[in-house]
PDB file of N, CA and C in Angstrom:
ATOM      1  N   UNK A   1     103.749 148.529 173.760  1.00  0.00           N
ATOM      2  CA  UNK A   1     103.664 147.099 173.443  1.00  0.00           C
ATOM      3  C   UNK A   1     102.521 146.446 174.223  1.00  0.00           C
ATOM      4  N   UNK A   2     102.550 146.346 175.231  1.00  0.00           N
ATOM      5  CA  UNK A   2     101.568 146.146 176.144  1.00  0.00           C
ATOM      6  C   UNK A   2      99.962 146.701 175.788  1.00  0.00           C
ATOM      7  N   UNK A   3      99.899 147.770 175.412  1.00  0.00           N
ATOM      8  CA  UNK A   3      98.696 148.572 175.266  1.00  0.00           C
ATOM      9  C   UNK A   3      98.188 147.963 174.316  1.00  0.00           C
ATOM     10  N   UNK A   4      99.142 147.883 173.231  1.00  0.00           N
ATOM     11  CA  UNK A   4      98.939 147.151 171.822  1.00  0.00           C
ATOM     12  C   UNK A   4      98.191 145.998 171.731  1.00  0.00           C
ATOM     13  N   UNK A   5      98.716 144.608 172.661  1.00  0.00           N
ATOM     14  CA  UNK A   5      98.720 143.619 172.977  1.00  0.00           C
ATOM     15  C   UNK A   5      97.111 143.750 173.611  1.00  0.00           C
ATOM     16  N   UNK A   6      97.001 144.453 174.546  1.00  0.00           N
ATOM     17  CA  UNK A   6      95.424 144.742 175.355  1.00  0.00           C
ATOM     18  C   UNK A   6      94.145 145.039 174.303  1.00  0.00           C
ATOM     19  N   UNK A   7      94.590 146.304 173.287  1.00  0.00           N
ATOM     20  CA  UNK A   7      93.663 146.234 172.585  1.00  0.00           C
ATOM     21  C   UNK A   7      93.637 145.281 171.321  1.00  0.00           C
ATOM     22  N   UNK A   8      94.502 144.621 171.134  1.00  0.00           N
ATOM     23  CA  UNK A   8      93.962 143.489 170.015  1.00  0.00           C
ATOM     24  C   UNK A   8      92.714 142.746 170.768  1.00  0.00           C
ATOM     25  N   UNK A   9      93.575 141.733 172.078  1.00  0.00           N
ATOM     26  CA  UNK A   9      92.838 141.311 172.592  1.00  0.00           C
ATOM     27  C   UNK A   9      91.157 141.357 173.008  1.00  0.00           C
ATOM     28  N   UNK A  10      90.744 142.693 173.495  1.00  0.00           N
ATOM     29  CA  UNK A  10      89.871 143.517 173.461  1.00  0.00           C
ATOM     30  C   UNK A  10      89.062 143.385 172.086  1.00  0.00           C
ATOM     31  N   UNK A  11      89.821 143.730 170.774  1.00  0.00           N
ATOM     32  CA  UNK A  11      88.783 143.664 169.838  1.00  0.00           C
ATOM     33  C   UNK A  11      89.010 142.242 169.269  1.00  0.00           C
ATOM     34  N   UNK A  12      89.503 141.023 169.436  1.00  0.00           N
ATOM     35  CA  UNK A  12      89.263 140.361 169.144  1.00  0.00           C
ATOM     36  C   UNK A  12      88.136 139.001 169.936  1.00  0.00           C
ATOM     37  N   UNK A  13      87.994 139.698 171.533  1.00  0.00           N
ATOM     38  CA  UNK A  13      87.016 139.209 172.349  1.00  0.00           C
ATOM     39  C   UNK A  13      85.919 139.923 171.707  1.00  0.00           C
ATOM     40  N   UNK A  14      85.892 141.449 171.167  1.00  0.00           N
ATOM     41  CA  UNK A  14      84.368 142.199 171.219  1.00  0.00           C
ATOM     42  C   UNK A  14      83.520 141.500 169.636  1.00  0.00           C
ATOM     43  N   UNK A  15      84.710 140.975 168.642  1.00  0.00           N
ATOM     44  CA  UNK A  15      84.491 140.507 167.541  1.00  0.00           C
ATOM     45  C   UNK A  15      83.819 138.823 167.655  1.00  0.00           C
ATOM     46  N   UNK A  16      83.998 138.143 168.577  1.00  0.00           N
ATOM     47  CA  UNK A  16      83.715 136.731 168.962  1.00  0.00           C
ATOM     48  C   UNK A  16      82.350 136.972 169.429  1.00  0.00           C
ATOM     49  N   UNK A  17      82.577 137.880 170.424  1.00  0.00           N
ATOM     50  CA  UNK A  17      80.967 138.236 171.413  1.00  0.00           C
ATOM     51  C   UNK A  17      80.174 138.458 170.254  1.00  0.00           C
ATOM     52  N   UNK A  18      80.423 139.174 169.488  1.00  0.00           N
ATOM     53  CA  UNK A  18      79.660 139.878 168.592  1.00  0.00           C
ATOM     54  C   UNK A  18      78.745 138.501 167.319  1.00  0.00           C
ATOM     55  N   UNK A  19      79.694 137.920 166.723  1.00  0.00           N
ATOM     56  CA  UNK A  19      79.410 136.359 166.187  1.00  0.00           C
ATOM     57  C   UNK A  19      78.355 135.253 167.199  1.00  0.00           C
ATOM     58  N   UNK A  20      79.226 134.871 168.137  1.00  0.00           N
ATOM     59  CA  UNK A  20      78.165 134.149 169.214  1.00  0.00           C
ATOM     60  C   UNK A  20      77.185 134.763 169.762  1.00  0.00           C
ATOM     61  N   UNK A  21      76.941 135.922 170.011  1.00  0.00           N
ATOM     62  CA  UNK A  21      75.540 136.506 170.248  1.00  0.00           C
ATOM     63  C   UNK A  21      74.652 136.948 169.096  1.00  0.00           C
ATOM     64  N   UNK A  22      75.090 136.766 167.597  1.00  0.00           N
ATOM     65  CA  UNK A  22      74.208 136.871 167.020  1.00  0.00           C
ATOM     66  C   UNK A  22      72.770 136.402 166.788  1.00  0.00           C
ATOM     67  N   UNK A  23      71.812 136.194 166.143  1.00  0.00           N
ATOM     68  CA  UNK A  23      70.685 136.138 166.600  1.00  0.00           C
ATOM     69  C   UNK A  23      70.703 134.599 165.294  1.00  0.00           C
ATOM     70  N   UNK A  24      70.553 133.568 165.438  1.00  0.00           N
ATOM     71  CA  UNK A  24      71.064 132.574 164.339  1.00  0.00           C
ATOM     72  C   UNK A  24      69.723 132.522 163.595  1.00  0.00           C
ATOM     73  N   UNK A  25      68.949 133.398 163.144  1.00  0.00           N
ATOM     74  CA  UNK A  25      67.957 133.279 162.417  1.00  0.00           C
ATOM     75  C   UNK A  25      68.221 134.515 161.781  1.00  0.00           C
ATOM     76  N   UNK A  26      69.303 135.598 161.585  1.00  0.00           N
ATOM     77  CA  UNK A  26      69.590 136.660 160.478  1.00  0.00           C
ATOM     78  C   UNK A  26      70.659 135.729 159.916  1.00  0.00           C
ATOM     79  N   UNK A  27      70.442 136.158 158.623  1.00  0.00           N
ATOM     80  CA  UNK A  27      71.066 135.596 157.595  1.00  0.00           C
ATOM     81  C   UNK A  27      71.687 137.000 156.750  1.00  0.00           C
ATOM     82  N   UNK A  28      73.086 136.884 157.838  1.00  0.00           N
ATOM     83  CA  UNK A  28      73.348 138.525 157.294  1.00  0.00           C
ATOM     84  C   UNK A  28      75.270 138.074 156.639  1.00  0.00           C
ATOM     85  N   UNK A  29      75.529 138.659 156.370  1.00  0.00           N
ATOM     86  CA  UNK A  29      76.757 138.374 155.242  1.00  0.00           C
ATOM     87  C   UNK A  29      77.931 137.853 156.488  1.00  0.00           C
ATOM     88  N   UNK A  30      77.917 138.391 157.718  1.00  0.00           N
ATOM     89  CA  UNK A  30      78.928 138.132 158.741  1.00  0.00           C
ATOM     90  C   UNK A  30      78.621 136.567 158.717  1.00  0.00           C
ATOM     91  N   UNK A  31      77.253 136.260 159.182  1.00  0.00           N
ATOM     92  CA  UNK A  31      76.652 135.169 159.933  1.00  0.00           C
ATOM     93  C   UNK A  31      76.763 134.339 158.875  1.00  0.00           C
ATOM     94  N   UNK A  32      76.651 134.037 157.631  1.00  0.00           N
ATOM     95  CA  UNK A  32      77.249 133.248 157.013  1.00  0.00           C
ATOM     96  C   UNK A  32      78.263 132.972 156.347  1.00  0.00           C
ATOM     97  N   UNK A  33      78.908 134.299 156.747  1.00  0.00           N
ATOM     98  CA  UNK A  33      80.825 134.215 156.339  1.00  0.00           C
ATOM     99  C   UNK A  33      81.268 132.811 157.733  1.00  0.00           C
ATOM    100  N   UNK A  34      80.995 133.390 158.531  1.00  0.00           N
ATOM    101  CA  UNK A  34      81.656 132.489 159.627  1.00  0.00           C
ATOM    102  C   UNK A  34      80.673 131.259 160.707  1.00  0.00           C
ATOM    103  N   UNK A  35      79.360 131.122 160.164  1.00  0.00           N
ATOM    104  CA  UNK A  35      78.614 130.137 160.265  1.00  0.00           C
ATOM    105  C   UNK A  35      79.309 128.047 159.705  1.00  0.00           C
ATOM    106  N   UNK A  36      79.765 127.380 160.702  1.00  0.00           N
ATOM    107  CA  UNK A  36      80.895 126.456 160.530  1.00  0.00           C
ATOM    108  C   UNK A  36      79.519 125.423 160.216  1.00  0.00           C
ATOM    109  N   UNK A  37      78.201 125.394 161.606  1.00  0.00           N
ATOM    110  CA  UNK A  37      77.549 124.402 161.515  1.00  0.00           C
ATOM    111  C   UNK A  37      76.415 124.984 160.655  1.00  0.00           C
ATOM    112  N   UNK A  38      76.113 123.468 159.759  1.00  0.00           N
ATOM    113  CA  UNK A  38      75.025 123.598 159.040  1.00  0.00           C
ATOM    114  C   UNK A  38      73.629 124.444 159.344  1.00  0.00           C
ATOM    115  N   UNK A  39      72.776 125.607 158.574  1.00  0.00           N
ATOM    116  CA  UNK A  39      71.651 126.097 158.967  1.00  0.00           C
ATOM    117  C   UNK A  39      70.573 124.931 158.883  1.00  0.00           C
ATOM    118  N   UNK A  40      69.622 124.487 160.174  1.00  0.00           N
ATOM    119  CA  UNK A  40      68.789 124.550 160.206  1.00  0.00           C
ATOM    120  C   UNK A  40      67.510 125.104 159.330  1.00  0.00           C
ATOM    121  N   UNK A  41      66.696 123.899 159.140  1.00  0.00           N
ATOM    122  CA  UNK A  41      65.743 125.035 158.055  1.00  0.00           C
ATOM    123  C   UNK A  41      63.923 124.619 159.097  1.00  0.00           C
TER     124      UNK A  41
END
C-alpha cells in the first residue's frame, strides 16, 4: 500500500516536472493538450 502510494506520487511529480519544464515554444500534442494560458505569438 505504501509503495503503491510512493510510486503514484513519484510519477505524478515526474509527469508535472515534465509539462512545466517544457520548452513553451514546441508545439507538441502534450503541450497543447494541457497548455491552460493563451500562446503567445
Amino acid at each position: 500500500m505504501l509503495w503503491t502510494s510512493v510510486a503514484l506520487i513519484l510519477i505524478i511529480w515526474g509527469v508535472s516536472w515534465g509539462i512545466w519544464n517544457m520548452d513553451p515554444g514546441h508545439d507538441g500534442i502534450i503541450y497543447r493538450g494541457t497548455a491552460v494560458r493563451p500562446k503567445r505569438d
